[in-house]
C-alpha atoms as a PDB file:
ATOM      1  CA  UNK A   1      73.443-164.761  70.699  1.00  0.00           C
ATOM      2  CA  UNK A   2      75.183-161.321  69.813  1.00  0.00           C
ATOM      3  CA  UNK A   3      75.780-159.427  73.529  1.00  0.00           C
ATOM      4  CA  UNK A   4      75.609-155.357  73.143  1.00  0.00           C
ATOM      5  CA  UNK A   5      77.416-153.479  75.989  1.00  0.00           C
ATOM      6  CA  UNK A   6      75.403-149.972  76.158  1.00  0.00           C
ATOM      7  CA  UNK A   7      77.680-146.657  75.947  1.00  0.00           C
ATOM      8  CA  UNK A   8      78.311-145.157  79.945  1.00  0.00           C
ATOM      9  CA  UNK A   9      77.857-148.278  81.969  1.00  0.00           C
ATOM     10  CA  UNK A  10      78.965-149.030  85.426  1.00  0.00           C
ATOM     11  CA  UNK A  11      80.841-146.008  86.949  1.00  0.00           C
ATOM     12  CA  UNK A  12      80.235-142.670  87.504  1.00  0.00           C
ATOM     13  CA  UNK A  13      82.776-139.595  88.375  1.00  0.00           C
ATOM     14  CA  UNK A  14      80.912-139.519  92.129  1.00  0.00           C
ATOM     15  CA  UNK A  15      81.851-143.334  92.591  1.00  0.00           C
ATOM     16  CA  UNK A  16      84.787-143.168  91.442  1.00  0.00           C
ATOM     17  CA  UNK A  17      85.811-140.284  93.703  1.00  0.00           C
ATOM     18  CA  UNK A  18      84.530-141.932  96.483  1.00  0.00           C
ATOM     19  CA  UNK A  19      86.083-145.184  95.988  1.00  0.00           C
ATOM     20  CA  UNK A  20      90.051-143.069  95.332  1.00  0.00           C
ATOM     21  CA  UNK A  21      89.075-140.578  98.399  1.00  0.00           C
ATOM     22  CA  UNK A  22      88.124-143.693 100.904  1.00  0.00           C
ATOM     23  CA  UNK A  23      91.132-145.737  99.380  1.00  0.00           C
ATOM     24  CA  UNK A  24      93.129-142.892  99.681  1.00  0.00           C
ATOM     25  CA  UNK A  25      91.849-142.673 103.896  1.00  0.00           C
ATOM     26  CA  UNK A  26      92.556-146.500 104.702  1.00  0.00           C
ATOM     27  CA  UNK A  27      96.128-146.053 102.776  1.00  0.00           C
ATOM     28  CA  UNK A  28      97.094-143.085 105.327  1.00  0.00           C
ATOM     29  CA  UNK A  29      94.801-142.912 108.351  1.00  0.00           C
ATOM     30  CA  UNK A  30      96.963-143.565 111.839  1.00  0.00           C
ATOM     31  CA  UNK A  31      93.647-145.222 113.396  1.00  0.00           C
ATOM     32  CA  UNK A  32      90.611-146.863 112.383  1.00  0.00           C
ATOM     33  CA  UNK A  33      88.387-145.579 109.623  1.00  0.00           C
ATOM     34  CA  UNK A  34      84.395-146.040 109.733  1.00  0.00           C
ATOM     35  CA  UNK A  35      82.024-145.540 106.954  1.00  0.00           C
ATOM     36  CA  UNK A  36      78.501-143.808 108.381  1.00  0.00           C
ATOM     37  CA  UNK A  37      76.317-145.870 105.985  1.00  0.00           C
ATOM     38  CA  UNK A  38      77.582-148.342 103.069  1.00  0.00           C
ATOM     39  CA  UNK A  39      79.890-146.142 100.967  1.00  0.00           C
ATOM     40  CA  UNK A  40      77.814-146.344  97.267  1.00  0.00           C
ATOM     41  CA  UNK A  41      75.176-148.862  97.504  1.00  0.00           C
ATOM     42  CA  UNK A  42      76.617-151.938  95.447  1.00  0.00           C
ATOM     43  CA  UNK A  43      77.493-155.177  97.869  1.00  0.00           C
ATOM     44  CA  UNK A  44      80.668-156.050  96.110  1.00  0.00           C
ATOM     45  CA  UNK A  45      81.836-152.751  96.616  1.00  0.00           C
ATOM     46  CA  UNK A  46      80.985-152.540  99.956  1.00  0.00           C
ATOM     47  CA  UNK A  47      82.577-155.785 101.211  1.00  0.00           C
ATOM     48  CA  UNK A  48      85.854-155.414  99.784  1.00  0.00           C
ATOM     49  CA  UNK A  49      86.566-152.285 101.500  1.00  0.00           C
ATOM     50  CA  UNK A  50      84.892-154.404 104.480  1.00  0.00           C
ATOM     51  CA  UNK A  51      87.762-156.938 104.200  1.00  0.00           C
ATOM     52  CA  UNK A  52      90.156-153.853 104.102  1.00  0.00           C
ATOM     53  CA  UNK A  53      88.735-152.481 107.595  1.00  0.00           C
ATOM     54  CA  UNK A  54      86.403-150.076 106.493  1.00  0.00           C
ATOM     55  CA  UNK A  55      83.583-151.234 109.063  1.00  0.00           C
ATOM     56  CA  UNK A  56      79.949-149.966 108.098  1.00  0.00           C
ATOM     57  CA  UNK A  57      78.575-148.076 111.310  1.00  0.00           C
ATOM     58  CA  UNK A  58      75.336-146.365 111.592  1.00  0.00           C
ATOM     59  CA  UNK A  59      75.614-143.901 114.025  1.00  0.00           C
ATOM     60  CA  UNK A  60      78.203-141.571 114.997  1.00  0.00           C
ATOM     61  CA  UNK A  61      78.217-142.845 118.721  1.00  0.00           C
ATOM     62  CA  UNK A  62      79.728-145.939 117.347  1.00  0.00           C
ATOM     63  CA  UNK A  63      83.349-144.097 117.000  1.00  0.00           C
ATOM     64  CA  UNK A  64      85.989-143.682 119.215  1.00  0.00           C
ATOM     65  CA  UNK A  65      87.203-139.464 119.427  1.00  0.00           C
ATOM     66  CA  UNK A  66      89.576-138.682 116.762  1.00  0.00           C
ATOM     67  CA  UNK A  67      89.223-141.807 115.048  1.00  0.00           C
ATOM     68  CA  UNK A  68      88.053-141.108 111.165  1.00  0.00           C
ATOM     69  CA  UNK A  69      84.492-141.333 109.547  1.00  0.00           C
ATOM     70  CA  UNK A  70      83.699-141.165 105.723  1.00  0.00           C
ATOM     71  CA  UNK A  71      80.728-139.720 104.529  1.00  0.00           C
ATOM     72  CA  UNK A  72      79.091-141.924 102.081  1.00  0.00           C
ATOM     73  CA  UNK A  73      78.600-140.638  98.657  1.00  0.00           C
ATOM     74  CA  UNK A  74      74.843-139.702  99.225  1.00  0.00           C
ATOM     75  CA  UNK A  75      75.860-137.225 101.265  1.00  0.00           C
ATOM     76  CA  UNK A  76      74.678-136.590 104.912  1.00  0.00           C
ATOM     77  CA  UNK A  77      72.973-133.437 107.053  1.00  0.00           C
ATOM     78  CA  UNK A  78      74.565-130.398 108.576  1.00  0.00           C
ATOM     79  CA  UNK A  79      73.656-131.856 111.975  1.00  0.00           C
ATOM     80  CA  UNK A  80      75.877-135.380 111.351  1.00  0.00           C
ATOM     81  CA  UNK A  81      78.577-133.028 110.267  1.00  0.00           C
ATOM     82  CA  UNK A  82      78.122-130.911 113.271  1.00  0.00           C
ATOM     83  CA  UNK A  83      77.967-134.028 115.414  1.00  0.00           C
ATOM     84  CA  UNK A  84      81.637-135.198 114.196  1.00  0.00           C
ATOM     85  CA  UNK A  85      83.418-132.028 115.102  1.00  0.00           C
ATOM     86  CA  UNK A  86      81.641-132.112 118.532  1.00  0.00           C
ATOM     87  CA  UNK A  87      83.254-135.817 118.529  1.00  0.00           C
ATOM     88  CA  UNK A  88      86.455-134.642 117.463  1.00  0.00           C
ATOM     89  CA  UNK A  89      86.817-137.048 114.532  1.00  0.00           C
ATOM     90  CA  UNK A  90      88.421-136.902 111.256  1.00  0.00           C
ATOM     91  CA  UNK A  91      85.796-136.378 108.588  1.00  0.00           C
ATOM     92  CA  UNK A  92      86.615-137.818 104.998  1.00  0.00           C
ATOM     93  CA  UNK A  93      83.065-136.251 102.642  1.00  0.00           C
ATOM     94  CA  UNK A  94      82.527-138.664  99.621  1.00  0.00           C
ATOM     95  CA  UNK A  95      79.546-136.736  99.046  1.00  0.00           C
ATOM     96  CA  UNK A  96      78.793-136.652  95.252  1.00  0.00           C
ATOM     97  CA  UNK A  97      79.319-133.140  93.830  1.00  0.00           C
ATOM     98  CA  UNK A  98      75.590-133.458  92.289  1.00  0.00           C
ATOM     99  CA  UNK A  99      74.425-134.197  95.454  1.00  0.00           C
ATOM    100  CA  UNK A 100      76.247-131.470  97.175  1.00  0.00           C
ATOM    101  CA  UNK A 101      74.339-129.188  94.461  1.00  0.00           C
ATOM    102  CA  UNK A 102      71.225-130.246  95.638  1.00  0.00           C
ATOM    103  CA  UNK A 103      71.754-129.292  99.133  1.00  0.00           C
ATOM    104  CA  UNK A 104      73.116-126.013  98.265  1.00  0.00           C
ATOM    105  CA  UNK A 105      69.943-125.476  96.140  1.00  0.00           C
ATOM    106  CA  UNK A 106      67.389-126.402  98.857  1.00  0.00           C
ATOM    107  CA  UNK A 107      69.262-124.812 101.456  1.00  0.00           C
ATOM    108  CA  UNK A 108      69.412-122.048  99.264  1.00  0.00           C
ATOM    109  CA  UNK A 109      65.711-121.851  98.462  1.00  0.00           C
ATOM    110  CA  UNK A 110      64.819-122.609 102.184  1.00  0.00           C
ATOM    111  CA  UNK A 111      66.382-118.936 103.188  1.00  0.00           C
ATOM    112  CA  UNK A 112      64.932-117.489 100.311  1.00  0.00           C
ATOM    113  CA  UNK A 113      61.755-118.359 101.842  1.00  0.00           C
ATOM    114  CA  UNK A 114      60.400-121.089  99.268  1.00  0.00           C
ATOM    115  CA  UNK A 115      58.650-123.914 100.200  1.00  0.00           C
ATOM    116  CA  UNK A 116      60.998-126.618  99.579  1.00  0.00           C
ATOM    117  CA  UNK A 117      59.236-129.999  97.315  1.00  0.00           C
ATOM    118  CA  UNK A 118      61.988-132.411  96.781  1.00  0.00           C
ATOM    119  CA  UNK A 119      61.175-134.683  93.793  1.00  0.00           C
ATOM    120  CA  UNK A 120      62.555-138.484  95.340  1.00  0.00           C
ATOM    121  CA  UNK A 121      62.295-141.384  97.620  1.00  0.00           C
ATOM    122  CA  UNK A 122      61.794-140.222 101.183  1.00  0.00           C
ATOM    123  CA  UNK A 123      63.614-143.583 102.677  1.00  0.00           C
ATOM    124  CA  UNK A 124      66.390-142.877 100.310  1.00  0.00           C
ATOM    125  CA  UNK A 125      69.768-141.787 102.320  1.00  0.00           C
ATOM    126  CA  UNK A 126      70.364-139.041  99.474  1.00  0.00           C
ATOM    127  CA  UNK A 127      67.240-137.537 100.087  1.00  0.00           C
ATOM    128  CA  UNK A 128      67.108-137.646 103.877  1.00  0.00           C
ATOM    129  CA  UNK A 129      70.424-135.758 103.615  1.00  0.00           C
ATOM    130  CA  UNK A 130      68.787-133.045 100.942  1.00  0.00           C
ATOM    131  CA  UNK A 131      65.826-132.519 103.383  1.00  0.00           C
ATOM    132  CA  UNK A 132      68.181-131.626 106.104  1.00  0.00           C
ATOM    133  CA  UNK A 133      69.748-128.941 104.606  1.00  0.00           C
ATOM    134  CA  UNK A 134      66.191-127.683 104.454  1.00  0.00           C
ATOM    135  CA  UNK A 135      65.824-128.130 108.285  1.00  0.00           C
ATOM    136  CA  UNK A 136      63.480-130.987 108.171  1.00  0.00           C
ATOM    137  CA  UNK A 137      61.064-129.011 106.338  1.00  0.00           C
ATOM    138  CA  UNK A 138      60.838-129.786 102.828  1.00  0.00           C
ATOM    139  CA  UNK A 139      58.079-132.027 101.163  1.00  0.00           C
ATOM    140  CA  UNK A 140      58.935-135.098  99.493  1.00  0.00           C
ATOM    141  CA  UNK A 141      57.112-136.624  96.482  1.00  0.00           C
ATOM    142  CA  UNK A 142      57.643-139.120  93.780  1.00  0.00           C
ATOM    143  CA  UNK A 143      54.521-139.203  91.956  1.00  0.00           C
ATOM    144  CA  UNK A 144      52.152-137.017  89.673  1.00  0.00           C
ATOM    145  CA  UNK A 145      49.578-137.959  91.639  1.00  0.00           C
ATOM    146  CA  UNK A 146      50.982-136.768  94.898  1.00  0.00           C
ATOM    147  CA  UNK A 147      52.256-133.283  93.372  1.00  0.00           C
ATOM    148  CA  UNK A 148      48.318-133.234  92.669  1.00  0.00           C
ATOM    149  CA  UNK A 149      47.236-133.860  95.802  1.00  0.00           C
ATOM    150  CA  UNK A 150      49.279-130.676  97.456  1.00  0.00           C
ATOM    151  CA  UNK A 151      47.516-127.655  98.754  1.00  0.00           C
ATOM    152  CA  UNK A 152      48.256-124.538  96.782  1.00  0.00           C
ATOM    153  CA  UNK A 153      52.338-123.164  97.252  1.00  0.00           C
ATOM    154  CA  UNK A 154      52.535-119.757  96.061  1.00  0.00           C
ATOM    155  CA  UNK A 155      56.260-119.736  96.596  1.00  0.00           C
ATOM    156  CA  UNK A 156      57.597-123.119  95.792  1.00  0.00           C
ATOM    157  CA  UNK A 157      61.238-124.644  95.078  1.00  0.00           C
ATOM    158  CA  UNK A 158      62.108-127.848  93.629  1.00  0.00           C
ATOM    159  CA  UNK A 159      65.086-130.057  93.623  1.00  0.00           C
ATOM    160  CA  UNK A 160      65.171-133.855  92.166  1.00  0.00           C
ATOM    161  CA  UNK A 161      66.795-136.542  93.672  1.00  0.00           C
ATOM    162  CA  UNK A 162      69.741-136.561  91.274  1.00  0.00           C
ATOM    163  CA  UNK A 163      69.352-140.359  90.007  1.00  0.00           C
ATOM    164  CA  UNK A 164      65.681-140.076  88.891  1.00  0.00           C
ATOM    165  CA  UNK A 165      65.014-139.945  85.092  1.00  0.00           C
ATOM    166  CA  UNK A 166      64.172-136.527  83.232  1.00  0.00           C
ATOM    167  CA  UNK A 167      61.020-138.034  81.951  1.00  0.00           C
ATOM    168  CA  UNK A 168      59.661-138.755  85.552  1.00  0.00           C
ATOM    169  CA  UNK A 169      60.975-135.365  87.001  1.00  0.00           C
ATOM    170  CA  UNK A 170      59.578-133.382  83.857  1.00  0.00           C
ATOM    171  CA  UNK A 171      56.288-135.411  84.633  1.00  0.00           C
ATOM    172  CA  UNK A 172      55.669-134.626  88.344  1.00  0.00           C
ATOM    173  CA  UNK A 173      57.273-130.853  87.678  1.00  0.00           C
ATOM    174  CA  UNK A 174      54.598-130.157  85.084  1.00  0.00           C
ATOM    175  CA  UNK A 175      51.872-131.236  87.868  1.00  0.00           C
ATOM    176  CA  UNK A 176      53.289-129.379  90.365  1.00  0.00           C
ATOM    177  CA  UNK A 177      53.370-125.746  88.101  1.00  0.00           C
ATOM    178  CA  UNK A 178      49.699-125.742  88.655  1.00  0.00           C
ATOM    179  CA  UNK A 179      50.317-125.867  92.581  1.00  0.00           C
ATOM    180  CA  UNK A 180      52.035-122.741  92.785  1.00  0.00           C
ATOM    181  CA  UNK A 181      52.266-118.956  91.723  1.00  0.00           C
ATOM    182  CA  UNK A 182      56.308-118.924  91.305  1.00  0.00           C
ATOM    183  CA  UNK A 183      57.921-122.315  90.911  1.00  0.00           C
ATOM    184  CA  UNK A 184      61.643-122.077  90.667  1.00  0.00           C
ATOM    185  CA  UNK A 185      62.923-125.348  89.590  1.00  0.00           C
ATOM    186  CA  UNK A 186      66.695-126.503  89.770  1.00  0.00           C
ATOM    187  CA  UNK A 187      67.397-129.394  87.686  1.00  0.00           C
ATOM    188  CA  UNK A 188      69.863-131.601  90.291  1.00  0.00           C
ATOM    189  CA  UNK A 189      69.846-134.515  87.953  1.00  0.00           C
ATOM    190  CA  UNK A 190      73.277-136.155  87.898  1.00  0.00           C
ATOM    191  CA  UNK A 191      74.511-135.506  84.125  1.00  0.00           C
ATOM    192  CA  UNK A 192      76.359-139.163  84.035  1.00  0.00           C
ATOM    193  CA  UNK A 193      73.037-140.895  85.483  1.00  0.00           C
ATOM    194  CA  UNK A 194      71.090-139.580  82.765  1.00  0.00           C
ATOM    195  CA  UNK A 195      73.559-139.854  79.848  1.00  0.00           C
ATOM    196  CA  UNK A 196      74.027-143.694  81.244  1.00  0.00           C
ATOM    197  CA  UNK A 197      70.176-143.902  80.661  1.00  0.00           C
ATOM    198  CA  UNK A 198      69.573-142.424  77.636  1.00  0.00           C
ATOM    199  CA  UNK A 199      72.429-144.763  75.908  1.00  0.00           C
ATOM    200  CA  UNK A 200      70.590-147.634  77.329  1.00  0.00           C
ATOM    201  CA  UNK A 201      67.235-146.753  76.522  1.00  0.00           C
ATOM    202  CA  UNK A 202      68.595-145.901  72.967  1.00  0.00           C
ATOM    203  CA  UNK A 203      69.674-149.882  72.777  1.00  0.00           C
ATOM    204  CA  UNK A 204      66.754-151.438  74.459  1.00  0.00           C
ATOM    205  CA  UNK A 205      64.510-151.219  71.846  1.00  0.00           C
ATOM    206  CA  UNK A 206      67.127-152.886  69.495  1.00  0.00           C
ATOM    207  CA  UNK A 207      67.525-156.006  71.757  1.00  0.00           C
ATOM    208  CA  UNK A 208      65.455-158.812  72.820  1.00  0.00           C
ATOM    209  CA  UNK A 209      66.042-158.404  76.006  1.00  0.00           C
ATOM    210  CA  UNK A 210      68.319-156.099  78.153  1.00  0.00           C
ATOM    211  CA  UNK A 211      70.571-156.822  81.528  1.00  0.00           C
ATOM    212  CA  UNK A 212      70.355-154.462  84.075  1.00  0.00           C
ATOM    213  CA  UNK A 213      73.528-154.629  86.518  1.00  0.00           C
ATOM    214  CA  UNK A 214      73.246-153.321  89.864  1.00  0.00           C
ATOM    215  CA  UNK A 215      72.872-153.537  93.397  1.00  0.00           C
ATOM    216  CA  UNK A 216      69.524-153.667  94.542  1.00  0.00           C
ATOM    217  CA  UNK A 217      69.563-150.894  97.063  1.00  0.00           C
ATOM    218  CA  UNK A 218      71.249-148.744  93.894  1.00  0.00           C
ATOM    219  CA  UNK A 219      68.207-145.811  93.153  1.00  0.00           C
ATOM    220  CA  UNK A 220      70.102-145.165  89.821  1.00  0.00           C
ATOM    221  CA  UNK A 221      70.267-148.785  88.971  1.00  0.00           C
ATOM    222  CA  UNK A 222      66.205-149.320  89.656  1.00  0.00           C
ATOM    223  CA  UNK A 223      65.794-145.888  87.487  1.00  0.00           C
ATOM    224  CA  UNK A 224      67.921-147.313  85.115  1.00  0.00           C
ATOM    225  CA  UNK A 225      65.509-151.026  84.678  1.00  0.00           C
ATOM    226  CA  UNK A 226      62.602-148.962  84.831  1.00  0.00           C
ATOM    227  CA  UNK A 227      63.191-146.371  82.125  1.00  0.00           C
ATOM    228  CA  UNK A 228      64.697-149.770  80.010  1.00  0.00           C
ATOM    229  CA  UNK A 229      60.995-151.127  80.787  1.00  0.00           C
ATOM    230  CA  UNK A 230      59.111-148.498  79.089  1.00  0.00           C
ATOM    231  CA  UNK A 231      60.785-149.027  75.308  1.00  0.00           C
ATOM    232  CA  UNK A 232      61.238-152.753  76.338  1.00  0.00           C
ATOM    233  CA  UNK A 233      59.280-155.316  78.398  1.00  0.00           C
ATOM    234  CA  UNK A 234      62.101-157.939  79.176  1.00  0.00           C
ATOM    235  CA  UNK A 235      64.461-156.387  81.275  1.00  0.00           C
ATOM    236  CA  UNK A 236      66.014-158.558  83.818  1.00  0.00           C
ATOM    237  CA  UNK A 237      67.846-157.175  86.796  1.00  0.00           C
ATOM    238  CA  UNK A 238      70.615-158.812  88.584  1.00  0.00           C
ATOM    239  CA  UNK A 239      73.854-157.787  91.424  1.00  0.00           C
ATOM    240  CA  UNK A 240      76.000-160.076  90.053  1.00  0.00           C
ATOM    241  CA  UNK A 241      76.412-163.194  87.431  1.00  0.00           C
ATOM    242  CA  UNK A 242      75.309-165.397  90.109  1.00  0.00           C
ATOM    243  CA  UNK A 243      71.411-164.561  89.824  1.00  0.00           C
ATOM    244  CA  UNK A 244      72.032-165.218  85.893  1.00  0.00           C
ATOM    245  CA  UNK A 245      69.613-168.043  84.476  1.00  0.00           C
ATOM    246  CA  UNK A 246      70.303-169.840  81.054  1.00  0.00           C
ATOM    247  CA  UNK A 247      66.851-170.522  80.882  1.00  0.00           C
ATOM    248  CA  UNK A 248      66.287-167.038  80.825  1.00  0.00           C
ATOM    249  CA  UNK A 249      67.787-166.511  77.649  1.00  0.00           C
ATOM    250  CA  UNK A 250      66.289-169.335  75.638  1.00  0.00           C
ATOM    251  CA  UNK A 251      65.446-168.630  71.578  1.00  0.00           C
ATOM    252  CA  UNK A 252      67.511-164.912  72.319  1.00  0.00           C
ATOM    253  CA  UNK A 253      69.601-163.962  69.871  1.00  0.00           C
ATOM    254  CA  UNK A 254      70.325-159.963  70.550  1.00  0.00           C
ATOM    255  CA  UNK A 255      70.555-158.907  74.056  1.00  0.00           C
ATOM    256  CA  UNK A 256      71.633-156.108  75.704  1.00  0.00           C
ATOM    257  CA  UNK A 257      73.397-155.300  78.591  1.00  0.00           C
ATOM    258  CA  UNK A 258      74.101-151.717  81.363  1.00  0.00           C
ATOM    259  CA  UNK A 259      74.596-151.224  84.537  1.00  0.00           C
ATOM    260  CA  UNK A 260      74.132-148.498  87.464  1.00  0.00           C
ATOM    261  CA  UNK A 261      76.502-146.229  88.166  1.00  0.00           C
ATOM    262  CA  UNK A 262      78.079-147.996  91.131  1.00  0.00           C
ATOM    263  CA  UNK A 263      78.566-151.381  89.674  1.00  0.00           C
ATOM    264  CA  UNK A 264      82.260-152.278  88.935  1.00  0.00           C
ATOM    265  CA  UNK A 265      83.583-152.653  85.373  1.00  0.00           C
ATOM    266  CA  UNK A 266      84.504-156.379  86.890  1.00  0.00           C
ATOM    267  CA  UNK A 267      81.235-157.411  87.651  1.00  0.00           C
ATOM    268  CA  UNK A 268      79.945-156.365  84.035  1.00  0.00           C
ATOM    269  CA  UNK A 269      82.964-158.168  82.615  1.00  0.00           C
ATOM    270  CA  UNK A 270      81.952-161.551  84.348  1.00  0.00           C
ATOM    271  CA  UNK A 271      78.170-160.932  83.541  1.00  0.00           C
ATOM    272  CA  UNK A 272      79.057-160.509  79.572  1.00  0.00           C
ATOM    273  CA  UNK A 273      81.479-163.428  79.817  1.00  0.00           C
ATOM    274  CA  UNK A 274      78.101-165.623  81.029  1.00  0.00           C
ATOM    275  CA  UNK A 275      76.310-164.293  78.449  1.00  0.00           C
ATOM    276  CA  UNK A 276      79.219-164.668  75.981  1.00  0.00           C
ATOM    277  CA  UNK A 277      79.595-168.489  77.123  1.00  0.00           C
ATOM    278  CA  UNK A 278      76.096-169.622  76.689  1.00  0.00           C
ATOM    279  CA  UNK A 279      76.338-168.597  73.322  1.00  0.00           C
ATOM    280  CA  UNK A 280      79.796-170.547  72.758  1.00  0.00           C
ATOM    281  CA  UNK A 281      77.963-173.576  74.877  1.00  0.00           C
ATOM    282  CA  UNK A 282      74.680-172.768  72.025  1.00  0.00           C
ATOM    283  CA  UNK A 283      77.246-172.901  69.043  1.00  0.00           C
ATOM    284  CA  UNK A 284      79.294-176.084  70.027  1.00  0.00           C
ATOM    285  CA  UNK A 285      76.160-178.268  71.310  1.00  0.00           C
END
């Protein structure tokens, strides 16, 4: 079985900064260090700083004054910000520079008097943090057939959850043109996120099947599967080489393998070393 690794797997520029900034915090911070929410949502990741003391809290209460918080990388609301200098603590922002631009934008468009639609999962921390900067009063959708169902806007703004796919966004923003009189549109779609899918989609057709590494709470990971779906069926979606299943893989002889954007080049490494030993196992039997 030959194994294809695509092009601009595993991590991005905003994980990586997060990882050296929080790294960076536990190496010189006199006192305890907290992370509001899991750092980047991939479990390895997350319990390794775990065994280095960063504790996962959610809820500012949980910190002693003047100790130190990290922001997660999906960024938070003005009000949690707010909240930590009323606390007194040390605040460390891993927010993702694409997701900082979309909180600029909708804050931007809020004062402009827009209507704010955000294009994203509502239960996704990211977006929670984007509607904030809109003071709670943005829409959120994720659908065509929800931009449909929306009353008429005639002064609407829209901002994407940055990990979605341009073929989804370009989808629901062509829906919601014919909901408003002026739609201003900023495109907030994280330029690694999208290159990492586009390589990927560009080898799934070529394979018999592809891998799809990632957490499962990972947004960009489940974009990544899903777009990987569209040009190819058999797409199989795993954390780590653990959930891998020979049986899976029997009568394959191309297969193809990428991962979201917060998986660690360690955890591919192991997965194409599984693949790469079935094959030996295959060859030798």
């Amino acid at each position: 079985m030959e194994v294809i690794v695509a092009d601009n797997a595993g991590f991005c520029f905003g994980v990586k900064r997060a990882i050296k900034m929080a790294t960076e915090t536990l190496d010189q911070a006199p006192g305890p260090v907290k992370s509001l929410g899991q750092l980047i949502h991939n479990p390895q990741v997350v319990s390794l700083f775990q065994r280095r003391g960063l504790d996962v809290v959610c809820d500012l209460g949980e910190l002693p004054s003047e100790s130190t918080v990290v922001i997660r990388s999906h960024g938070v609301g003005p009000e949690v910000k707010l909240q930590a200098m009323e606390r007194s603590l040390n605040v460390v922002d891993t927010t993702c520079p694409f997701v900082t631009k979309a909180q600029q934008y909708a804050a931007k468009l809020i004062a402009e008097n827009y209507k704010v639609v955000v294009i994203g999962d509502a239960h996704h921390p990211e977006v929670i943090g984007v509607v904030a900067h809109t003071e709670g009063k943005a829409i959120v959708l994720d659908s065509v057939a929800e931009a449909e169902k929306l009353k008429f806007i005639p002064r609407m703004g829209v901002v994407f959850q940055t990990t979605h796919s341009i073929g989804h966004v370009q989808e629901i923003v062509g829906a919601l043109l014919k909901r408003g009189k002026e739609v201003r549109v900023f495109n907030t779609l994280c330029g690694a996120t999208t290159s990492m899918q586009k390589t990927a989609v560009e080898l799934a057709p070529t394979v018999e099947a592809m891998v799809i590494i990632g957490g499962k709470q990972s947004a960009n990971t489940a974009q990544l599967a899903e777009v990987c779906r569209r040009v190819n069926p058999r797409v199989l979606q795993v954390e780590s080489v653990e959930e891998l299943d020979a049986d899976w893989f029997r009568g394959i002889r191309r297969v193809g393998v990428s991962a979201g954007a917060s998986t660690p080049d360690e955890v591919i490494a192991e997965v194409v070393a599984w693949l790469t030993d079935i094959e030996t196992e295959a060859a030798s039997a």
